[in-house]
Protein backbone atom coordinates (compact mmCIF):
# COMPACT_ATOMS: atom_id res chain seq x y z
CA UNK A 1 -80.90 -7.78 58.01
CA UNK A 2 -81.13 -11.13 56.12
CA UNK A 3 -81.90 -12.12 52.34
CA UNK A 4 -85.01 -13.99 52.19
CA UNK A 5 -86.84 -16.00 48.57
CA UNK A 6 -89.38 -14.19 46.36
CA UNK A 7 -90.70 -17.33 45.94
CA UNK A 8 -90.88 -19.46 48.95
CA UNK A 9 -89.96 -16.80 51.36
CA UNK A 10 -87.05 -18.90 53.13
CA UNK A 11 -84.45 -17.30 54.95
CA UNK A 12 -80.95 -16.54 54.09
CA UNK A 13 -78.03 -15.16 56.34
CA UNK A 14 -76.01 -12.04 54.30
CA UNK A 15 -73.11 -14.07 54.17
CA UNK A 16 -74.44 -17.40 52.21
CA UNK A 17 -72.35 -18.07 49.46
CA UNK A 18 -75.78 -19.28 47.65
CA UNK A 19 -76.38 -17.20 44.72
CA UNK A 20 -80.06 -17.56 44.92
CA UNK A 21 -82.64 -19.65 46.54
CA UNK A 22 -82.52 -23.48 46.49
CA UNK A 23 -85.90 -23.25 45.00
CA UNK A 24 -84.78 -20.96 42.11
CA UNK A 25 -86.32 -17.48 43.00
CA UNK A 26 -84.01 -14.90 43.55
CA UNK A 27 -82.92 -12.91 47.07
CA UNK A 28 -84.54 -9.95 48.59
CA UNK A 29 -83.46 -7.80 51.57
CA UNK A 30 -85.06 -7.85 54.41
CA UNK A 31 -84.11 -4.76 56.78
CA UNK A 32 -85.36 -3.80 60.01
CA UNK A 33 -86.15 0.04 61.01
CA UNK A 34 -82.86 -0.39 63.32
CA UNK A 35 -80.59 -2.04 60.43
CA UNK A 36 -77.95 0.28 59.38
CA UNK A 37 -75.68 -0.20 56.67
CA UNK A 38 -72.17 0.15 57.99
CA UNK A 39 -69.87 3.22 56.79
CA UNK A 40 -66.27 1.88 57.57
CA UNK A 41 -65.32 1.21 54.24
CA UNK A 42 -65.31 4.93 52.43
CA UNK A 43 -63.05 5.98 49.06
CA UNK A 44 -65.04 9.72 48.55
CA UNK A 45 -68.71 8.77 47.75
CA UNK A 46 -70.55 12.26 47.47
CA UNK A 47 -73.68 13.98 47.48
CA UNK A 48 -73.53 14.63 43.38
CA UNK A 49 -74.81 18.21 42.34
CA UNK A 50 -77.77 19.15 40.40
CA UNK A 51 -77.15 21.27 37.64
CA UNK A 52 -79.53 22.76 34.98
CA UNK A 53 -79.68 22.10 31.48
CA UNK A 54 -81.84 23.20 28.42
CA UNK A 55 -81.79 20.49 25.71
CA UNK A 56 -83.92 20.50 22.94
CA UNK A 57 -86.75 23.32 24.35
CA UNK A 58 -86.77 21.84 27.29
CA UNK A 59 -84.95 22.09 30.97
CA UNK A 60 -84.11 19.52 33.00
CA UNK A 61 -82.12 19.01 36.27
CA UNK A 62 -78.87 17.03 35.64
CA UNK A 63 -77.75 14.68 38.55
CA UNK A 64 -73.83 14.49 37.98
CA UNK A 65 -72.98 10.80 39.17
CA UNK A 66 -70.30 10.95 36.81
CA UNK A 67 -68.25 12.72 39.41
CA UNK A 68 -68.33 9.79 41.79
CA UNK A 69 -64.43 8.27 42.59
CA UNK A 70 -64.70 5.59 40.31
CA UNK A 71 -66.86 7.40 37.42
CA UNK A 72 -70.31 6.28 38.05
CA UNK A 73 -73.59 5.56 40.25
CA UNK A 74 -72.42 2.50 40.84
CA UNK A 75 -70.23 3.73 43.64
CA UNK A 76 -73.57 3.48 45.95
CA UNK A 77 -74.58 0.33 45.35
CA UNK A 78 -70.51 -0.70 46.12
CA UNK A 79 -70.36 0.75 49.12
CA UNK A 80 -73.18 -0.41 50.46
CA UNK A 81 -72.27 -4.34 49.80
CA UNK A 82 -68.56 -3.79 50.53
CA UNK A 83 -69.46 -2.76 53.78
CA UNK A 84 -71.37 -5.20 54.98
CA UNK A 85 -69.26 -7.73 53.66
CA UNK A 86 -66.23 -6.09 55.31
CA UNK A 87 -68.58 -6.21 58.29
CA UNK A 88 -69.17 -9.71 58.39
CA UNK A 89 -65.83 -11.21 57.81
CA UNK A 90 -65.86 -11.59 53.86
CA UNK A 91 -62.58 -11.44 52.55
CA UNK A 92 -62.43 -12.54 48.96
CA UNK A 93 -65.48 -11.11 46.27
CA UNK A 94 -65.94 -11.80 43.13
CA UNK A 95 -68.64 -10.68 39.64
CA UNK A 96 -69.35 -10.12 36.07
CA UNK A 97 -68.95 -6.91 34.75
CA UNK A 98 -68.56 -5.03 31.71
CA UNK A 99 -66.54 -2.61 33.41
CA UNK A 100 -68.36 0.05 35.70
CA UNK A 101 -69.84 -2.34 38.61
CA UNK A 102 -66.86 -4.08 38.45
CA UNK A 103 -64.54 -0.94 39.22
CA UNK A 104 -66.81 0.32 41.44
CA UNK A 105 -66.75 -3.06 43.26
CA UNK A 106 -62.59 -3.48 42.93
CA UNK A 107 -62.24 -0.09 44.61
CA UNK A 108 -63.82 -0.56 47.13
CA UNK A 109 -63.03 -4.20 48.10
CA UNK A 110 -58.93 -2.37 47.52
CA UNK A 111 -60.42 0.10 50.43
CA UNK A 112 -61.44 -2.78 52.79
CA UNK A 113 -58.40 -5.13 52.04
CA UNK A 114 -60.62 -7.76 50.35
CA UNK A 115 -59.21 -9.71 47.37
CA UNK A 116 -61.56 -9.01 44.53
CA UNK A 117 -61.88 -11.25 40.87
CA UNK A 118 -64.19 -9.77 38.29
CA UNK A 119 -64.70 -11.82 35.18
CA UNK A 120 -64.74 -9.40 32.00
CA UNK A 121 -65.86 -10.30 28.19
CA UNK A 122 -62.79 -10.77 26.15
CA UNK A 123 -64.30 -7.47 23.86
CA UNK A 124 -64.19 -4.84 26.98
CA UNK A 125 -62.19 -2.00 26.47
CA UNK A 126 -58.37 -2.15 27.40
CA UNK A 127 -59.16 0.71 29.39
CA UNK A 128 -61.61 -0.98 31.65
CA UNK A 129 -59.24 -3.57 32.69
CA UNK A 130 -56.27 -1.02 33.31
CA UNK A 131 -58.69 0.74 36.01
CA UNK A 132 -59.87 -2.95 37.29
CA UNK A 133 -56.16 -4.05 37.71
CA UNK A 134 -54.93 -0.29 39.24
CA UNK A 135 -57.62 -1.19 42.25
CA UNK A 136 -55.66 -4.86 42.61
CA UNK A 137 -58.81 -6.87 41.05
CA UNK A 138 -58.08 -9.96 39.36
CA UNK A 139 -59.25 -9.94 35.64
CA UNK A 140 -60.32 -13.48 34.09
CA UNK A 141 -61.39 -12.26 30.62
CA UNK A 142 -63.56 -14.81 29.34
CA UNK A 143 -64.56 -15.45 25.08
CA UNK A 144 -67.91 -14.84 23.83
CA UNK A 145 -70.73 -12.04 25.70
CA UNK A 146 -71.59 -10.88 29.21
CA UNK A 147 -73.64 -13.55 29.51
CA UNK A 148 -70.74 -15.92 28.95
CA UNK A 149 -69.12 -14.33 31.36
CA UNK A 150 -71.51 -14.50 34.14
CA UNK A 151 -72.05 -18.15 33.39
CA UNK A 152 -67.97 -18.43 33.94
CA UNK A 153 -68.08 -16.29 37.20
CA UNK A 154 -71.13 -18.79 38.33
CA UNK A 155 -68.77 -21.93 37.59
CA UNK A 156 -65.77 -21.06 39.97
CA UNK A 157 -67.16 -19.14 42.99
CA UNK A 158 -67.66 -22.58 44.96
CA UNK A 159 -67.46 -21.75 48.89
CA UNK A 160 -64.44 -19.13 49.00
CA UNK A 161 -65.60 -16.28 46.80
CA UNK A 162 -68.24 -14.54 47.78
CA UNK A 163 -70.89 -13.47 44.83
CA UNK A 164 -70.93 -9.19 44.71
CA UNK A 165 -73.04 -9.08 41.41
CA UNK A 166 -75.63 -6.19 41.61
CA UNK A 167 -78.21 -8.55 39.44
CA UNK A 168 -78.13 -10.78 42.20
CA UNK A 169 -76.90 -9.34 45.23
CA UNK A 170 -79.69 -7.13 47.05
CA UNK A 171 -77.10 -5.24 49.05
CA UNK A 172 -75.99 -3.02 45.91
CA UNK A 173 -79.76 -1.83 45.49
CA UNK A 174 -79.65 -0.84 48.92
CA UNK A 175 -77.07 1.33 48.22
CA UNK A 176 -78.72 2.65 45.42
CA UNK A 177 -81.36 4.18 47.22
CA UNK A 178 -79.73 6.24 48.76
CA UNK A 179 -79.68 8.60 45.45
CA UNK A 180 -83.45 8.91 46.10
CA UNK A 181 -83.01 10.55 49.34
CA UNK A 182 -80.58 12.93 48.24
CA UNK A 183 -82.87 14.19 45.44
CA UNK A 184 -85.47 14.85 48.06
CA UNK A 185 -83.40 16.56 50.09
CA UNK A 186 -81.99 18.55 47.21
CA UNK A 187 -85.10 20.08 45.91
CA UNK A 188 -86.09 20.93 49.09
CA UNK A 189 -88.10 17.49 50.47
CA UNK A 190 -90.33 17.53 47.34
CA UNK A 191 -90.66 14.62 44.73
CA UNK A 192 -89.44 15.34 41.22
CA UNK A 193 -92.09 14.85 38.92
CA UNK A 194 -90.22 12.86 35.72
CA UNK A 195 -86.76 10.95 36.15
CA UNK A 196 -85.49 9.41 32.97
CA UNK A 197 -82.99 6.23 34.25
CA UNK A 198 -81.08 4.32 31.76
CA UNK A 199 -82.12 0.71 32.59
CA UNK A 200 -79.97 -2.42 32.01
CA UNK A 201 -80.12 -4.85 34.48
CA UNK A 202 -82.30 -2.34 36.44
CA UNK A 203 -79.91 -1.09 39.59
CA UNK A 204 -80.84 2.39 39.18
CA UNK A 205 -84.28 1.82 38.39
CA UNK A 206 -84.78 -0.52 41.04
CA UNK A 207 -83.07 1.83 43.79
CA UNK A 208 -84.90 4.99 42.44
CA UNK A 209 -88.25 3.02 43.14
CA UNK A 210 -87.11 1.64 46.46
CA UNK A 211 -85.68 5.35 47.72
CA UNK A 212 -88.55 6.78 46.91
CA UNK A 213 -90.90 4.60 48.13
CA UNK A 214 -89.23 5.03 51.84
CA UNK A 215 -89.76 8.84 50.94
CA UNK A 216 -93.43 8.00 50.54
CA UNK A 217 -93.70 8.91 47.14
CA UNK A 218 -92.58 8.09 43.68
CA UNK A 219 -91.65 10.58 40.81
CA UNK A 220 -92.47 9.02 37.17
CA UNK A 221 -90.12 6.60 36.27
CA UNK A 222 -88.57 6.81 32.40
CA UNK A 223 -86.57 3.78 31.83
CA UNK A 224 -84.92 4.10 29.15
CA UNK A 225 -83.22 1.28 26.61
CA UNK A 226 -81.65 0.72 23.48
CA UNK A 227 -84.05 0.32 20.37
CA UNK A 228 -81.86 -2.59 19.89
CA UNK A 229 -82.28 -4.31 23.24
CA UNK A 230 -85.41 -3.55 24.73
CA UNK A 231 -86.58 -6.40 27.10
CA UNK A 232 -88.37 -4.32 29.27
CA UNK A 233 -90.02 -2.02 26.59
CA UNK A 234 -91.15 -5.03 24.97
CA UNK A 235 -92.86 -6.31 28.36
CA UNK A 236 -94.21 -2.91 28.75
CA UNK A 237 -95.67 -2.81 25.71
CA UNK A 238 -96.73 -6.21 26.11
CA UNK A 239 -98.76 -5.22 29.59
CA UNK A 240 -100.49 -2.41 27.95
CA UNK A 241 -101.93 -4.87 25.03
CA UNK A 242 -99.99 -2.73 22.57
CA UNK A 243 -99.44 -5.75 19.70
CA UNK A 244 -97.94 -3.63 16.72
CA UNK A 245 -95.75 -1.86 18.85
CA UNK A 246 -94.83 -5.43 20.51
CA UNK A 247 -94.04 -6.83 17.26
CA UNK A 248 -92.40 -3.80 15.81
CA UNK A 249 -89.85 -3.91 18.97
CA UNK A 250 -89.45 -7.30 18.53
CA UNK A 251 -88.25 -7.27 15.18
CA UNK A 252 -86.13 -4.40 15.02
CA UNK A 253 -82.79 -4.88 13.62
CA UNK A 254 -80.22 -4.80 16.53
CA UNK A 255 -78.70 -1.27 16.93
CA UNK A 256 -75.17 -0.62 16.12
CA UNK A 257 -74.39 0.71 20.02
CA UNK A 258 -73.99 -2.62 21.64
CA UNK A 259 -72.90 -1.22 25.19
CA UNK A 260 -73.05 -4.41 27.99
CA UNK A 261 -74.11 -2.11 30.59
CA UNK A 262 -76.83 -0.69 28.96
CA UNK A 263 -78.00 -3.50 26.55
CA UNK A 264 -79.06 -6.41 28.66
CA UNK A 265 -80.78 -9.22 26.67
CA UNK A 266 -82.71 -10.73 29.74
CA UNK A 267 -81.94 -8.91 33.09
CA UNK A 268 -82.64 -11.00 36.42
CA UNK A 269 -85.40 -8.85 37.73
CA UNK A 270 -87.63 -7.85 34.36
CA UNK A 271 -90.75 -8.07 36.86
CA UNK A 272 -89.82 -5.68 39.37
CA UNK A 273 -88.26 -3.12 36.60
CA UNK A 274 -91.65 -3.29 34.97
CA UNK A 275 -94.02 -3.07 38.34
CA UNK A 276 -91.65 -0.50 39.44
CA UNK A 277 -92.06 1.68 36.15
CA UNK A 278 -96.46 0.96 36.22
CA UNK A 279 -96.70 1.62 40.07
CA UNK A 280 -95.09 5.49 39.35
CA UNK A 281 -97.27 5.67 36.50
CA UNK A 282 -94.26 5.79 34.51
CA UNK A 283 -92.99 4.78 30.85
CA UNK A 284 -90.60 3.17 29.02
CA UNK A 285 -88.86 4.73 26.13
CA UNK A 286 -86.34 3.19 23.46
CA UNK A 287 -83.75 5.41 22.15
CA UNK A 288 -81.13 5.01 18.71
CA UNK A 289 -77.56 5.39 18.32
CA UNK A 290 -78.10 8.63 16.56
CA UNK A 291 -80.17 9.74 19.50
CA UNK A 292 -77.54 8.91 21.91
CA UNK A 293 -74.94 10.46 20.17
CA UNK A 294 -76.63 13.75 20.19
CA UNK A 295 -77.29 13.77 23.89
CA UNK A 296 -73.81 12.95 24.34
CA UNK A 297 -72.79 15.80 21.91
CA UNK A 298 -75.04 17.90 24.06
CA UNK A 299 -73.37 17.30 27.32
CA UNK A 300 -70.54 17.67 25.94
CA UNK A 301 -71.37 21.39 25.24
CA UNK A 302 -72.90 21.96 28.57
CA UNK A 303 -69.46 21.11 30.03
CA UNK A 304 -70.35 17.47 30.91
CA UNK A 305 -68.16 14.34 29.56
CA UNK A 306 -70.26 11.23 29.51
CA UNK A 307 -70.49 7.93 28.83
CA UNK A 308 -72.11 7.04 25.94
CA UNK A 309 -74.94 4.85 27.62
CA UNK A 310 -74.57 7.96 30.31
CA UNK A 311 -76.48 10.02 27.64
CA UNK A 312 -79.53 7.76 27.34
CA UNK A 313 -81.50 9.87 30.18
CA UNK A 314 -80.90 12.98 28.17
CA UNK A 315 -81.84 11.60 24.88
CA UNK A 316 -84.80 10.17 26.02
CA UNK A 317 -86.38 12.95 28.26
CA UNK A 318 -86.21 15.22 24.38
CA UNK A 319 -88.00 12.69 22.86
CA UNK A 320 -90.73 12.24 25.78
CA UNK A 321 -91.43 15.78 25.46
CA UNK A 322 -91.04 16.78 21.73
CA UNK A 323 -93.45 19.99 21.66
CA UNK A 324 -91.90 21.01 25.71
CA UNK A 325 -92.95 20.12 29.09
CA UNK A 326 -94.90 21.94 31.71
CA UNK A 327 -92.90 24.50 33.46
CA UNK A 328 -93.22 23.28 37.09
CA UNK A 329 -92.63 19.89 36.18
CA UNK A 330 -88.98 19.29 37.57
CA UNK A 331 -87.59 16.38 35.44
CA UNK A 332 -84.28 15.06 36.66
CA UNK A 333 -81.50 12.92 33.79
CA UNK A 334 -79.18 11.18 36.04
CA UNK A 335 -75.39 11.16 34.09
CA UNK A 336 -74.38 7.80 34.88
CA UNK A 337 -71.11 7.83 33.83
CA UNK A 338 -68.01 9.33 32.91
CA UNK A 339 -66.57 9.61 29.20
CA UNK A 340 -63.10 8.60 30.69
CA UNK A 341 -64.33 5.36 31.47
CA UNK A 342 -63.44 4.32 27.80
């Protein structure tokens, strides 16, 4: 396995401390048939359960990754970079985070004896840095957005810290995919025909697409984003020549759910999110605070405590399919993760 340039194709070893290429494009994973991601590293990482749902006339298939140790999906993605890190040597890791990659990232790095520094915006909940310091992380909090904190975790990493971000780091997307298997394997090795994924910086959607595309072939992919942060509806739009709806997206008035995991203003790999959503012949669909709330509420009642940004999936999938769906289309709302996060 090796990183290699988007751009100019040149050749990185998994270990660089680079955060991207020299020429500016960003890293992708190269990995032979033989590669295998190593599985030393392990804090209870599970095959989530599918469990059935009717919301709003319609039934979908709910994939519980709010269950996993640290609360969310992002417990793949760790796993898979911790690991190989822990496998070459790494000791010290560092990243932005809003909270859920960076527990998910803390835990693990605890689990392997790493020393792990995740840079937080001053505004996250208290909540999120009690969980980040229980796993031994170091917390910098840092004044202004997520942004400014990613900037901040850019300025110190120098040559000792090695960069875990899932915008940047490949290895968490190869973790990812591994929720793409399990799906198959869950309904039998058929391909669902709708998932709705909640799509920030695009770790879910990317691995989804990935998974699937080693299963050899892809479900429609619903991403799904706040009607006040839309980037990749917006470049969606955009692609299909859709001007009104361009404009209309552009100038709506920024919602009053402002979550940093779901609401990213410019995420790394916009281009692959949106070639990953056309090539499934897929969507993407903006949803409102109301909207989420309800889908929330609605979990709630189904015996399900999620996240708020957990509920996007949900809230989305209703409003793709107002007047019902067919009844052998299998539509699948991951739940992201947990309520108790905050």
């Amino acid at each position: 396995m090796y990183f290699y340039c988007e751009k100019c194709k040149k050749q990185y070893p998994l270990n660089t401390h680079a955060i991207r290429c020299s020429c500016g494009g960003l890293f992708r994973l190269h990995k032979d048939a033989e590669d295998q991601v190593p599985q030393t590293v392990h804090i209870g990482h599970m095959v989530t359960p599918l469990v059935p749902m009717q919301a709003g006339g319609i039934d979908v298939l709910l994939k519980l990754e709010n269950l996993q140790p640290t609360g969310s999906y992002k417990d793949r993605g760790a796993a898979a970079l911790v690991n190989v890190a822990a496998s070459l040597g790494i000791e010290r890791i560092a990243l932005d985070s809003a909270g859920y990659a960076g527990a998910s990232m803390a835990a693990y790095a605890a689990a392997a004896g790493m020393a792990c520094k995740v840079f937080v915006p001053a505004g996250v909940p208290e909540s999120v840095v009690q969980q980040l310091t229980m796993y031994g992380a170091e917390v910098v909090r840092v004044a202004g957005t997520r942004m400014d904190a990613c900037a901040e975790v850019k300025r110190h990493l120098g040559s000792s810290w090695y960069y875990a971000s899932p915008a940047y780091n490949p290895l968490f997307t190869e973790g990812v995919k591994s929720l793409a298997h399990e799906l198959y394997e869950q309904l039998g090795g058929k391909v669902p025909e709708y998932i709705f994924v909640p799509a920030g910086n695009g770790g879910l959607l990317m691995g989804l697409y990935l998974g699937f595309m080693e299963v050899g072939r892809l479900p429609r992919l619903v991403a799904v984003q706040s009607d006040g942060c839309a980037p990749l509806y917006r470049a969606f739009e955009e692609a299909k020549g859709i001007a009104g709806n361009r404009a209309a997206a552009a100038e709506a008035p920024a919602s009053l759910f402002d979550d940093p995991n779901f609401s990213i203003e410019r995420p790394k790999r916009l281009k692959e999110m949106l070639f990953a959503v056309e090539s499934s012949g897929g969507a993407v669909v903006t949803v409102t605070e109301e909207e989420l709330r309800a889908a929330q509420r609605a979990l709630g009642r189904r015996g399900v405590y999620a996240e708020l940004s957990a509920a996007a999936g949900l809230a989305a999938a209703q409003k793709f399919f107002p007047h019902g769906k067919p009844d052998n289309y299998r539509v699948i709302v991951p739940v992201t993760g947990s309520g108790f996060k905050r």
